[in-house]
N, C-alpha and C. Protein backbone atom coordinates (compact mmCIF):
# COMPACT_ATOMS: atom_id res chain seq x y z
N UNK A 1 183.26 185.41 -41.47
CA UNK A 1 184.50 185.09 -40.80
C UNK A 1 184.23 184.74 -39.33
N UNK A 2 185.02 184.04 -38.65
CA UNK A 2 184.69 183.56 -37.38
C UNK A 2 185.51 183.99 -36.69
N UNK A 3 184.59 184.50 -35.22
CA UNK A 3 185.58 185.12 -34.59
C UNK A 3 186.26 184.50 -33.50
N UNK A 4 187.05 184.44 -33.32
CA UNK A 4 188.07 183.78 -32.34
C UNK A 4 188.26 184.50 -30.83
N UNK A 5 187.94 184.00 -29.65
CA UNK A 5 188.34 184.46 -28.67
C UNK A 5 189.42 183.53 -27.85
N UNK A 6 190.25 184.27 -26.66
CA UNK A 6 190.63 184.13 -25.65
C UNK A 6 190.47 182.85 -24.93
N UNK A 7 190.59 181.73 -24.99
CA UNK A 7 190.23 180.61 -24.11
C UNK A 7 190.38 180.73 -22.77
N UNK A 8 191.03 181.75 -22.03
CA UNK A 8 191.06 181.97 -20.42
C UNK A 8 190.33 183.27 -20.43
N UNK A 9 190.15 184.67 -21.16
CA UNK A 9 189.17 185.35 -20.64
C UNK A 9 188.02 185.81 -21.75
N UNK A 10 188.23 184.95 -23.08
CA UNK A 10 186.80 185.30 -23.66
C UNK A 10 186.81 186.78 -24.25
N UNK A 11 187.82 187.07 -24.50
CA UNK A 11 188.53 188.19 -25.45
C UNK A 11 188.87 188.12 -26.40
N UNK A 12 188.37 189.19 -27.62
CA UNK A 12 188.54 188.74 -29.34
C UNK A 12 189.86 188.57 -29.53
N UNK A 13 190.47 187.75 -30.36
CA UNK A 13 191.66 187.62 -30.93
C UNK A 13 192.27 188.08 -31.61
N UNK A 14 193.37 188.98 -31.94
CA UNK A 14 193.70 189.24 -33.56
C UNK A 14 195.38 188.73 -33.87
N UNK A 15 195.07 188.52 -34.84
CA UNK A 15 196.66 188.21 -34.90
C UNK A 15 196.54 186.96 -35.81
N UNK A 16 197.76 185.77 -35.38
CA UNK A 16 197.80 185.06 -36.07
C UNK A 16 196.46 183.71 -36.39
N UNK A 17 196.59 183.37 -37.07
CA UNK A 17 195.09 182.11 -37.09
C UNK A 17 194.96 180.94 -36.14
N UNK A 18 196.50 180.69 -35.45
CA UNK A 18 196.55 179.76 -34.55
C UNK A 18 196.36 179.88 -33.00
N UNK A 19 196.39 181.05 -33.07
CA UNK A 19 196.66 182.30 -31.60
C UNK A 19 195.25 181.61 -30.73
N UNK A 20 195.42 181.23 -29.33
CA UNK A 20 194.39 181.00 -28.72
C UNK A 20 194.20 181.66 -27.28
N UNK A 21 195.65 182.65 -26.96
CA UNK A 21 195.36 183.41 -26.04
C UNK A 21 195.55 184.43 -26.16
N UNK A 22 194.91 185.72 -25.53
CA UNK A 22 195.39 187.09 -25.85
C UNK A 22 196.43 187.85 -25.36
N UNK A 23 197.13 187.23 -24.32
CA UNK A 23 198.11 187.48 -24.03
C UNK A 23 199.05 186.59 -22.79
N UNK A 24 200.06 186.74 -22.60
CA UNK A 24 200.89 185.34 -21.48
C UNK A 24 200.11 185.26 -20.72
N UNK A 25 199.93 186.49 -19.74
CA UNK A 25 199.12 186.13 -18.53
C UNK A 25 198.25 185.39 -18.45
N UNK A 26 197.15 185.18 -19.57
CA UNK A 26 195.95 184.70 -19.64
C UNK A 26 196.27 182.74 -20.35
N UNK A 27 197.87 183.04 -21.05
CA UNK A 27 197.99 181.55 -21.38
C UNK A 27 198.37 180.60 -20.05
N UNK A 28 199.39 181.55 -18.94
CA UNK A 28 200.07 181.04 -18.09
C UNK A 28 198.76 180.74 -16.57
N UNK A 29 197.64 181.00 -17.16
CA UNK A 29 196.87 181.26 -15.94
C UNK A 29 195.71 179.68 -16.10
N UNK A 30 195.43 180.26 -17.80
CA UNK A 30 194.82 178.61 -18.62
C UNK A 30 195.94 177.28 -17.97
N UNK A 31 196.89 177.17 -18.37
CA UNK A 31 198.08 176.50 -18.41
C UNK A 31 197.87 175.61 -16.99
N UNK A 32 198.19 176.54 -16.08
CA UNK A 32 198.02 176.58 -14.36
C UNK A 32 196.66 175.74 -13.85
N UNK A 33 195.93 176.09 -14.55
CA UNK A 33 194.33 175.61 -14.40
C UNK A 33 194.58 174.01 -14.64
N UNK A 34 195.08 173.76 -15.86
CA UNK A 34 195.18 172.25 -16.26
C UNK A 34 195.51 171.32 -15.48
N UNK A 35 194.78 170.04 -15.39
CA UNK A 35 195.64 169.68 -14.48
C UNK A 35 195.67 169.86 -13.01
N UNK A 36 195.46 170.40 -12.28
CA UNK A 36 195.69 170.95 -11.30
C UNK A 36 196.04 170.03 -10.05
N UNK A 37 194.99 168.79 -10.04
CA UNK A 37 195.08 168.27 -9.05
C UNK A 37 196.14 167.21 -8.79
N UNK A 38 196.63 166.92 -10.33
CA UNK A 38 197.77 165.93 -11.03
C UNK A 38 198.74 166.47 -10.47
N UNK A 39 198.95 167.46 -10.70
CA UNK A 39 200.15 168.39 -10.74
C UNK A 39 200.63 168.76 -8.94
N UNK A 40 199.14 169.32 -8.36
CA UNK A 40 199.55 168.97 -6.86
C UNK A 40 200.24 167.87 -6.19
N UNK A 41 199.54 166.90 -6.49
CA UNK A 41 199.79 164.97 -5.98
C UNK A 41 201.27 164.92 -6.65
N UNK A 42 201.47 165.30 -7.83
CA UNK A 42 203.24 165.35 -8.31
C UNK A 42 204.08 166.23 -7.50
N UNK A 43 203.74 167.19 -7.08
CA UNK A 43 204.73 168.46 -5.97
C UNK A 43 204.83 167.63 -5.00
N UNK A 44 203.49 167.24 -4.38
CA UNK A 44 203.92 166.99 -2.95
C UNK A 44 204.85 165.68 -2.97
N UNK A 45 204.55 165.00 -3.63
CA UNK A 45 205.01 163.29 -3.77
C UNK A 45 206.58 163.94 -4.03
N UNK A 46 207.25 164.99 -4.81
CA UNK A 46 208.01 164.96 -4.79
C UNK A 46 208.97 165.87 -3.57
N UNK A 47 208.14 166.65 -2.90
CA UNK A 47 208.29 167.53 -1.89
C UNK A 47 208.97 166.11 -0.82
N UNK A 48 208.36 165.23 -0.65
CA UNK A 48 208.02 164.43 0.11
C UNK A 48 209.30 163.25 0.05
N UNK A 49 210.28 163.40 -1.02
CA UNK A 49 211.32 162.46 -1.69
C UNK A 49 212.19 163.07 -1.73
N UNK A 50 212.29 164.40 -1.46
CA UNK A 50 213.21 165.56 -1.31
C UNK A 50 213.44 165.12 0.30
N UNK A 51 212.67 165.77 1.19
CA UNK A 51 212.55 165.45 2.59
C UNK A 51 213.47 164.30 2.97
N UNK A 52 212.80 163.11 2.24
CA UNK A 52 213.66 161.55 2.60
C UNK A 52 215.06 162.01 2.48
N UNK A 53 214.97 162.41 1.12
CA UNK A 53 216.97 162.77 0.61
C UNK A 53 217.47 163.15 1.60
N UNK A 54 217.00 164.07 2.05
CA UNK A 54 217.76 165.23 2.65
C UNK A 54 218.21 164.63 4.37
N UNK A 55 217.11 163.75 4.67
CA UNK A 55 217.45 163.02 6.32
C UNK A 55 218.62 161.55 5.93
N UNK A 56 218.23 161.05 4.97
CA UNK A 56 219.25 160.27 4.71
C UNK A 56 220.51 161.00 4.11
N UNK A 57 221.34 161.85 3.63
CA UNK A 57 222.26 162.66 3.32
C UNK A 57 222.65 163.43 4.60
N UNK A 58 221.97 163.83 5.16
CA UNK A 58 222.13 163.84 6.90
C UNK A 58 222.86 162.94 7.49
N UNK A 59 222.02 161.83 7.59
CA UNK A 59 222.72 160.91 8.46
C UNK A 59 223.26 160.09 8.24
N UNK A 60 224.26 160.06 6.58
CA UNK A 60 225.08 159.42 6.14
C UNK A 60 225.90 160.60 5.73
N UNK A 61 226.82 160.76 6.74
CA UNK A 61 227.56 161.79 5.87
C UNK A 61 228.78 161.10 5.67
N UNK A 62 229.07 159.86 5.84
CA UNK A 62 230.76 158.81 5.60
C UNK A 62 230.20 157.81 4.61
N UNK A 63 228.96 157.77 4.40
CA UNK A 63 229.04 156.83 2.82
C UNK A 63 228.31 155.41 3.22
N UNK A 64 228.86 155.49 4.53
CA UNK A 64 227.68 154.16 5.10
C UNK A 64 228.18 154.24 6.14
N UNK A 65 226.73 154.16 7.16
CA UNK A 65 226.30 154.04 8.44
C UNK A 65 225.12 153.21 9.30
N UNK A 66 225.06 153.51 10.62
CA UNK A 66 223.86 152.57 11.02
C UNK A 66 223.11 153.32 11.62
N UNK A 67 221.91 153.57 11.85
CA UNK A 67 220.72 154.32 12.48
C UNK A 67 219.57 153.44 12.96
N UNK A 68 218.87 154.21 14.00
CA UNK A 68 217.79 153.37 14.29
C UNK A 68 216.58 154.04 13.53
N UNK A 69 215.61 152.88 13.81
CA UNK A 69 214.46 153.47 13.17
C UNK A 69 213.91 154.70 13.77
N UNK A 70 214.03 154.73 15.05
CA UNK A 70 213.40 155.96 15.72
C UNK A 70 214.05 157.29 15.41
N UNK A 71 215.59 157.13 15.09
CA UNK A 71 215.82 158.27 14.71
C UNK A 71 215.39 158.91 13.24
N UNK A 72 215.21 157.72 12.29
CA UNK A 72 214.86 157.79 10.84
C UNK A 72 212.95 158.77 11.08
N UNK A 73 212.20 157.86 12.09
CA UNK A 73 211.00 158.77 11.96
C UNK A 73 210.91 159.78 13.09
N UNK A 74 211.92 159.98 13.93
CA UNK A 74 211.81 161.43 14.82
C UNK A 74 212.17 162.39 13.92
N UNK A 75 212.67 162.38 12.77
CA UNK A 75 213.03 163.48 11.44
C UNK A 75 212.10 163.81 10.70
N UNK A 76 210.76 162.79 10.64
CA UNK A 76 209.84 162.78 10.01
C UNK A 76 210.32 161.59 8.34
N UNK A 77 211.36 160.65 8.32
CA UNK A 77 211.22 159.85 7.38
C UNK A 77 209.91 159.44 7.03
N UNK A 78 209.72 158.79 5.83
CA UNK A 78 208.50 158.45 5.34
C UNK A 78 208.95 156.93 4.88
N UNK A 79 208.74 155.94 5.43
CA UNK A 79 209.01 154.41 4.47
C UNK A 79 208.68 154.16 3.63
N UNK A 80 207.56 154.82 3.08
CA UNK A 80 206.69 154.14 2.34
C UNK A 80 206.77 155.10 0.55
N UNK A 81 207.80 155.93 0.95
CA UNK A 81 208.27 156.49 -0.36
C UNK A 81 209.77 156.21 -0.52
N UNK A 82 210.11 156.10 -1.93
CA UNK A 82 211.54 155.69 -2.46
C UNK A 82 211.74 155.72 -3.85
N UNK A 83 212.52 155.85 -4.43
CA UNK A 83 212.35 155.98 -5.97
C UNK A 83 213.64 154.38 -6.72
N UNK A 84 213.99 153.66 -5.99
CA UNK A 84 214.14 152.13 -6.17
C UNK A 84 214.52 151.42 -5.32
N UNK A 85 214.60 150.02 -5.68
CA UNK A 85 214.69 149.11 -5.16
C UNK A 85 216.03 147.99 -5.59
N UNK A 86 217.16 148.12 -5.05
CA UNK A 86 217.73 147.11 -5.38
C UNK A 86 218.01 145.86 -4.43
N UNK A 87 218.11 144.25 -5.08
CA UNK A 87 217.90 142.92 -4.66
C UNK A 87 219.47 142.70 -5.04
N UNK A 88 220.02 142.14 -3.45
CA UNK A 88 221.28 141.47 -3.99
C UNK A 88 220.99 140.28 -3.82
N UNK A 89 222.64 139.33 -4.66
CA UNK A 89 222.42 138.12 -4.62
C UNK A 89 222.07 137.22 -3.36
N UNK A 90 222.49 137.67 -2.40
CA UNK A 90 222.16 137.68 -1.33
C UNK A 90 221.43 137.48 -0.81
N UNK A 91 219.90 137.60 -1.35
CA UNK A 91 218.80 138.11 -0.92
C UNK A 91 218.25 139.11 0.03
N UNK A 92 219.13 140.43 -0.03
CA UNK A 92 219.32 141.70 0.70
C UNK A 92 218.29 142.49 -0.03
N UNK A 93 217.51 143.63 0.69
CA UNK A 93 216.73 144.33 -0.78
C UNK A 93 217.21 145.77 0.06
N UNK A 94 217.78 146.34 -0.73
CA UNK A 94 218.39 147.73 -0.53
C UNK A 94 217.29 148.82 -1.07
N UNK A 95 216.61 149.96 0.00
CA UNK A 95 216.10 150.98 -0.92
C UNK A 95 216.47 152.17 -1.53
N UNK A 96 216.22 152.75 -2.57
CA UNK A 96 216.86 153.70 -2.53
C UNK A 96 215.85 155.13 -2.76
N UNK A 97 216.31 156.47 -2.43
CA UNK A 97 215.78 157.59 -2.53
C UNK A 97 217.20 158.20 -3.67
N UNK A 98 217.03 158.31 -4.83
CA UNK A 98 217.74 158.69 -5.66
C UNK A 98 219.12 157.81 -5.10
N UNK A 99 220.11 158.64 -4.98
CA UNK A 99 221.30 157.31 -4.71
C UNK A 99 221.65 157.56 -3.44
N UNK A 100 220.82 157.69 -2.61
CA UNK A 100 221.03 157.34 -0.85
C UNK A 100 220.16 156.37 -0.77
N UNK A 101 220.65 155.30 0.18
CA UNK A 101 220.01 154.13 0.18
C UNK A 101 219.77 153.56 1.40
N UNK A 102 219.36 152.64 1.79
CA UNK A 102 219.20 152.17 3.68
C UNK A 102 218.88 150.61 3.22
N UNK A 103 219.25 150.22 3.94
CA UNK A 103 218.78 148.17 3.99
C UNK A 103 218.66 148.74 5.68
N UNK A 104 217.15 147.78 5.55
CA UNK A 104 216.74 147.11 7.05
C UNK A 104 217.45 146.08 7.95
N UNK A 105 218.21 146.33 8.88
CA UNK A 105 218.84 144.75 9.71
C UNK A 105 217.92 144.63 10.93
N UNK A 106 218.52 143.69 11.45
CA UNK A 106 217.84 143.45 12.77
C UNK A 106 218.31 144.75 13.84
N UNK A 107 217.03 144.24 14.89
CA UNK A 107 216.52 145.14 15.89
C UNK A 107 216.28 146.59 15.72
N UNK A 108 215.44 146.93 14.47
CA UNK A 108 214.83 148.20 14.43
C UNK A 108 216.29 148.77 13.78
N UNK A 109 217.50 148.79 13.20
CA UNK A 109 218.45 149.47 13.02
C UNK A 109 218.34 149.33 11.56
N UNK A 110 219.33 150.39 11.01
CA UNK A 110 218.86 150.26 9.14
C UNK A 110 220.15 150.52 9.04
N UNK A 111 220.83 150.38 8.03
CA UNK A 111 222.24 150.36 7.33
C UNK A 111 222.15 151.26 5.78
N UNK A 112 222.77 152.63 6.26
CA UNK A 112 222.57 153.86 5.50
C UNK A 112 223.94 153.83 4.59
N UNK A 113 223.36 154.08 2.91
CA UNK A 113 224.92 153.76 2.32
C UNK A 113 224.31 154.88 0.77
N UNK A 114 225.12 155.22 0.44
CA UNK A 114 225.53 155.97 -0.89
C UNK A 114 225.90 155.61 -2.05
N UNK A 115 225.25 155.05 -2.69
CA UNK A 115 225.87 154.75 -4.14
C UNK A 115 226.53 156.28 -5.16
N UNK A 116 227.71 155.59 -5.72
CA UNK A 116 228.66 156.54 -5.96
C UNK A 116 228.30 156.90 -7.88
């Protein structure tokens, strides 16, 4: 018969035939291990889209407004993260961070708006 251990600490098994940890701690610790560096780069990236939300929801609190850029990065905004992009007919390209949004106008000022 073959004996089966623990895949996080190398401890005999008993129990069922499919069983590969000996107990949570040791699955939730395997689990944790996986991955790891994926899973960091996903927190922060989203840590980081949270942040945006939260300065644009700030400084749109009437649904649409105008800001300068300096105030967007004295908050610590990030430009270069957003989770879409909408193109009007127009040829306007609106970004968005979930449904707070900003279009770029002239002289450094951005036009902060809320999709409903």
């Amino acid at each position: 018969m073959e004996k089966r251990a623990c895949l996080e600490c190398g401890e005999p098994l008993r129990g069922r035939a499919d069983q590969k940890f000996c107990s949570d701690y040791c699955r939730n610790t395997y689990n944790n291990k996986v991955d790891k560096d994926t899973k960091n780069l996903i927190r922060n990236i989203n840590n980081r889209l949270k942040k945006n939300y939260k300065i644009l929801s700030e400084l749109n609190t009437k649904g649409k407004t105008k800001v300068s850029r300096t105030k967007l990065y004295d908050k610590g905004f990030d430009f270069q993260l957003f989770t879409s992009i909408y193109n009007t007919k127009t040829g306007n390209t609106y970004f968005y961070v979930y449904n707070q949004g900003y279009l770029p106008l002239e002289n450094e000022l951005f036009l902060l708006v809320k999709q409903e």
